[in-house]
Protein backbone atom coordinates (compact mmCIF):
# COMPACT_ATOMS: atom_id res chain seq x y z
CA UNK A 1 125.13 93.66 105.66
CA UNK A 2 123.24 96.64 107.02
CA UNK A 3 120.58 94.73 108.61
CA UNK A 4 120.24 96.94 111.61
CA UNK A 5 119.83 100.73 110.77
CA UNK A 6 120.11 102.39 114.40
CA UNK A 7 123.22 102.38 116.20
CA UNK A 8 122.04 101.89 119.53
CA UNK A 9 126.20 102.48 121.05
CA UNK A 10 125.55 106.21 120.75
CA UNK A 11 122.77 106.13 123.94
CA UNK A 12 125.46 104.20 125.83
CA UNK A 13 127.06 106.62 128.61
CA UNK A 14 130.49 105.67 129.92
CA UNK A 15 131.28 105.63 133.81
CA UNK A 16 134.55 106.30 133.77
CA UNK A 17 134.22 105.30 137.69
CA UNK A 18 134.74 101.91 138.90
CA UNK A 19 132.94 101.39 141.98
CA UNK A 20 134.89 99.06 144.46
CA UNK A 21 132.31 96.83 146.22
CA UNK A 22 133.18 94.13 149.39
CA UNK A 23 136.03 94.96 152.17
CA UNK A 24 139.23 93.58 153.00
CA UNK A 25 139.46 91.39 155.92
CA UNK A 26 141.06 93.11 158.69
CA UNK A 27 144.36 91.69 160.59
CA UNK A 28 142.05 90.55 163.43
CA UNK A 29 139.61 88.43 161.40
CA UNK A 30 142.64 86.86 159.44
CA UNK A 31 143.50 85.56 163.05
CA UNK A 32 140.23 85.36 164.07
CA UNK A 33 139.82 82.49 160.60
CA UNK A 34 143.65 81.13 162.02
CA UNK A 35 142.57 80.63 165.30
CA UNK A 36 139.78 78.24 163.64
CA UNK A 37 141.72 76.76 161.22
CA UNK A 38 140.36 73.20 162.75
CA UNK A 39 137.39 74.51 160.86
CA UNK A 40 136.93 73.76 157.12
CA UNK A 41 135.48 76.79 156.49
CA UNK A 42 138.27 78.93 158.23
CA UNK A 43 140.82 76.80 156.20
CA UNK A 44 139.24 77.52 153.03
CA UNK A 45 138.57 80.88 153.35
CA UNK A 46 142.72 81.09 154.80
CA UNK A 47 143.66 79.26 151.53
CA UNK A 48 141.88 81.79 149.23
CA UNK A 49 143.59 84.94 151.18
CA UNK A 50 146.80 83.05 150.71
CA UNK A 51 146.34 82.47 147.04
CA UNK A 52 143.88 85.27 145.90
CA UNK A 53 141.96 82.20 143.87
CA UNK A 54 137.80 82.56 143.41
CA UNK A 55 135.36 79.97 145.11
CA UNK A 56 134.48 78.42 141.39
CA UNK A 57 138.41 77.81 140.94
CA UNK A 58 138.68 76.18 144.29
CA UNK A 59 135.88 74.27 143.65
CA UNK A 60 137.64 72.65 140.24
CA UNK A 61 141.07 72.30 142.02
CA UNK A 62 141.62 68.57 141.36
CA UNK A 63 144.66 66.86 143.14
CA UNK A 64 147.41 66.46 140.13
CA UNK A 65 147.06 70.15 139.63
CA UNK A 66 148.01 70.74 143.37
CA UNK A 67 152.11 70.57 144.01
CA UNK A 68 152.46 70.88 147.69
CA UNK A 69 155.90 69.69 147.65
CA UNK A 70 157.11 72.29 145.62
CA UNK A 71 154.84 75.02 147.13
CA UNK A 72 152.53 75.72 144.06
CA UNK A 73 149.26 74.90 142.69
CA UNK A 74 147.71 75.21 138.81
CA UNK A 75 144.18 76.69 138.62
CA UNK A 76 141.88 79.23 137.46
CA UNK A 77 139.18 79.32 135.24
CA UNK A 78 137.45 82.47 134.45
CA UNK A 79 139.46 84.30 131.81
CA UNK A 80 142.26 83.72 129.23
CA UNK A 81 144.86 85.31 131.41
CA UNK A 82 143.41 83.47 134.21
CA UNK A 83 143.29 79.57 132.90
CA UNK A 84 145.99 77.53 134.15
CA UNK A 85 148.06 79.89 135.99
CA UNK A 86 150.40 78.89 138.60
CA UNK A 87 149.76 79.80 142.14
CA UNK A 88 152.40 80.23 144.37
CA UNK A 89 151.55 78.67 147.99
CA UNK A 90 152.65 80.56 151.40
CA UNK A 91 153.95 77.75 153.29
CA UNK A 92 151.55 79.12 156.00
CA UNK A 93 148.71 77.46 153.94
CA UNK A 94 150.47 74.29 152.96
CA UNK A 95 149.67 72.13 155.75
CA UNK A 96 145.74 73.69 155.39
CA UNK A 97 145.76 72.43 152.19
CA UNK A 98 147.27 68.97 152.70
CA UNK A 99 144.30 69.09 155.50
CA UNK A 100 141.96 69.99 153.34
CA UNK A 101 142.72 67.59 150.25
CA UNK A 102 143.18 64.49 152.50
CA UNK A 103 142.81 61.65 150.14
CA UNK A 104 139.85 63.20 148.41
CA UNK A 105 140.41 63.52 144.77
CA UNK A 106 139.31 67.50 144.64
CA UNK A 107 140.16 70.33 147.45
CA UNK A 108 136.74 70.79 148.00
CA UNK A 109 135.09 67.57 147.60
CA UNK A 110 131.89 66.45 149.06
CA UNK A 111 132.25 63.12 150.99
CA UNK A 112 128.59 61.79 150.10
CA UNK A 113 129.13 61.90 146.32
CA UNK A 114 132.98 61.96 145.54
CA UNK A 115 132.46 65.26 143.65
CA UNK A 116 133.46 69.03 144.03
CA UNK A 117 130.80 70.90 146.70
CA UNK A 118 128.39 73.10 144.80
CA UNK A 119 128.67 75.90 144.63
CA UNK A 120 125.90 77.29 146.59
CA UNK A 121 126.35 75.19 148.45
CA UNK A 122 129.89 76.57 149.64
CA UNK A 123 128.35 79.99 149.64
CA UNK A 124 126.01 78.83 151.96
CA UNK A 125 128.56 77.71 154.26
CA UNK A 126 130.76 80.99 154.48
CA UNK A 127 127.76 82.68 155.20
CA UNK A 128 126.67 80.90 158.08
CA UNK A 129 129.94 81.13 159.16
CA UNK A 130 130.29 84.73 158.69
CA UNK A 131 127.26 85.08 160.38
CA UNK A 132 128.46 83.14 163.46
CA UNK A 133 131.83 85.15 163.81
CA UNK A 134 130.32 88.16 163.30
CA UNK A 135 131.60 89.42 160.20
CA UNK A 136 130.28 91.06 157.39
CA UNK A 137 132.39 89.59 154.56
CA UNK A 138 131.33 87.41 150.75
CA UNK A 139 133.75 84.66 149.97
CA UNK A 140 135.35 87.31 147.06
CA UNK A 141 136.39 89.37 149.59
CA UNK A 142 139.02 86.76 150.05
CA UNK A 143 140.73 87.67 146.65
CA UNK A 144 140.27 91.03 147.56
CA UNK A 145 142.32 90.48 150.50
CA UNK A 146 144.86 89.11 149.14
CA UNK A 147 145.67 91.44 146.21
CA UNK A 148 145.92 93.87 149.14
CA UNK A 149 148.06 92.00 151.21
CA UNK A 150 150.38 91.05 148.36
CA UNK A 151 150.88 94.42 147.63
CA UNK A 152 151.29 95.95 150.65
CA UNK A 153 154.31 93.15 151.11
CA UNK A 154 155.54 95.00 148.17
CA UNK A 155 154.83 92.07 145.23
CA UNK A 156 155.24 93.95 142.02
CA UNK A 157 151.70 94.60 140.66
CA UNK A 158 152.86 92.67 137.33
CA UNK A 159 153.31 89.84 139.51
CA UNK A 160 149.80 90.35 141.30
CA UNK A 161 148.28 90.08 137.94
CA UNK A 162 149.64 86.78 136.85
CA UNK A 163 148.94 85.16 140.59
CA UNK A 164 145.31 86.31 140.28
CA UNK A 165 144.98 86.15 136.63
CA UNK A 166 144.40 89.38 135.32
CA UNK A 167 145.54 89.80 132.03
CA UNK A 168 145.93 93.87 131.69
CA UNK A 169 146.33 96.97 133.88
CA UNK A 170 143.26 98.55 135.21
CA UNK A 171 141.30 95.76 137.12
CA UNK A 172 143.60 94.75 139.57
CA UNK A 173 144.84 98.48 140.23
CA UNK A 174 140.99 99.81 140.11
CA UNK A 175 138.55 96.97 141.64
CA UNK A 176 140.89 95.30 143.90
């Protein structure tokens, strides 16, 4: 209806350049978090290496969407490509997650109210024990991780996309 008379897309420059941000964890913290594994936070931060899945989808994985028996779980929640996918589980991180679910109704539940953590207060948890181990990592560093590891293990990067819920080429090749 030609209410606005300036096109303000033509100041817009385009970085073609994606700047990668975070780090992988290295083979030594990955045992470093196994050796701890006792730990909640060391499972948690295992399970999301394992799976490639973001602290907010953890945080909504209830326990009918979680399929230990058959090595897979259904989550994700930040993008149509990303909703609902299945996640294959390593059967390294089974057991962590049968640990971690217990008989709570959610993965990451509080035990005072019955609910999912917040999430700051997760965050606030990895830190400290980041912090304590001596590592310089953010919880997204975990997905990170993982894209890396599956394709260094030589997953097809198709594959990679649906497990971490990517729904074109470009992010997973250029940010992770």
């Amino acid at each position: 209806q030609e209410i606005v008379n300036k096109n303000y897309a033509l100041g817009l420059e385009i970085n073609e350049k994606i700047e990668k941000t975070g780090s992988i964890f290295t083979p030594d913290e990955i045992n470093l978090l196994w050796e701890h594994r006792d730990d909640e936070v060391a499972r948690q931060l295992l399970i999301m290496i394992y799976t490639g899945m973001r602290v907010g989808e953890m945080l909504a994985l209830h326990k009918s969407t979680i399929h230990l028996e058959k090595s897979y779980m259904i989550g994700g929640n930040k993008s149509e490509a990303g909703i609902d996918r299945v996640i294959p589980l390593h059967r390294k991180i089974v057991p962590l997650i049968a640990s971690s679910l217990g008989e709570n109704e959610y993965l990451l539940e509080n035990p005072e109210t019955g609910k999912p953590f917040s999430y700051n207060a997760i965050r606030e948890k990895y830190k400290a024990f980041f912090q304590e181990h001596g590592m310089e990592h953010k919880a997204h560093d975990c997905r990170k991780t993982a894209v890396s590891l599956m394709h260094s293990g030589g997953i097809p990067m198709e594959s990679i996309r649906m497990i971490v819920g990517h729904a074109g080429k470009g992010v997973t090749e250029s940010v992770y």
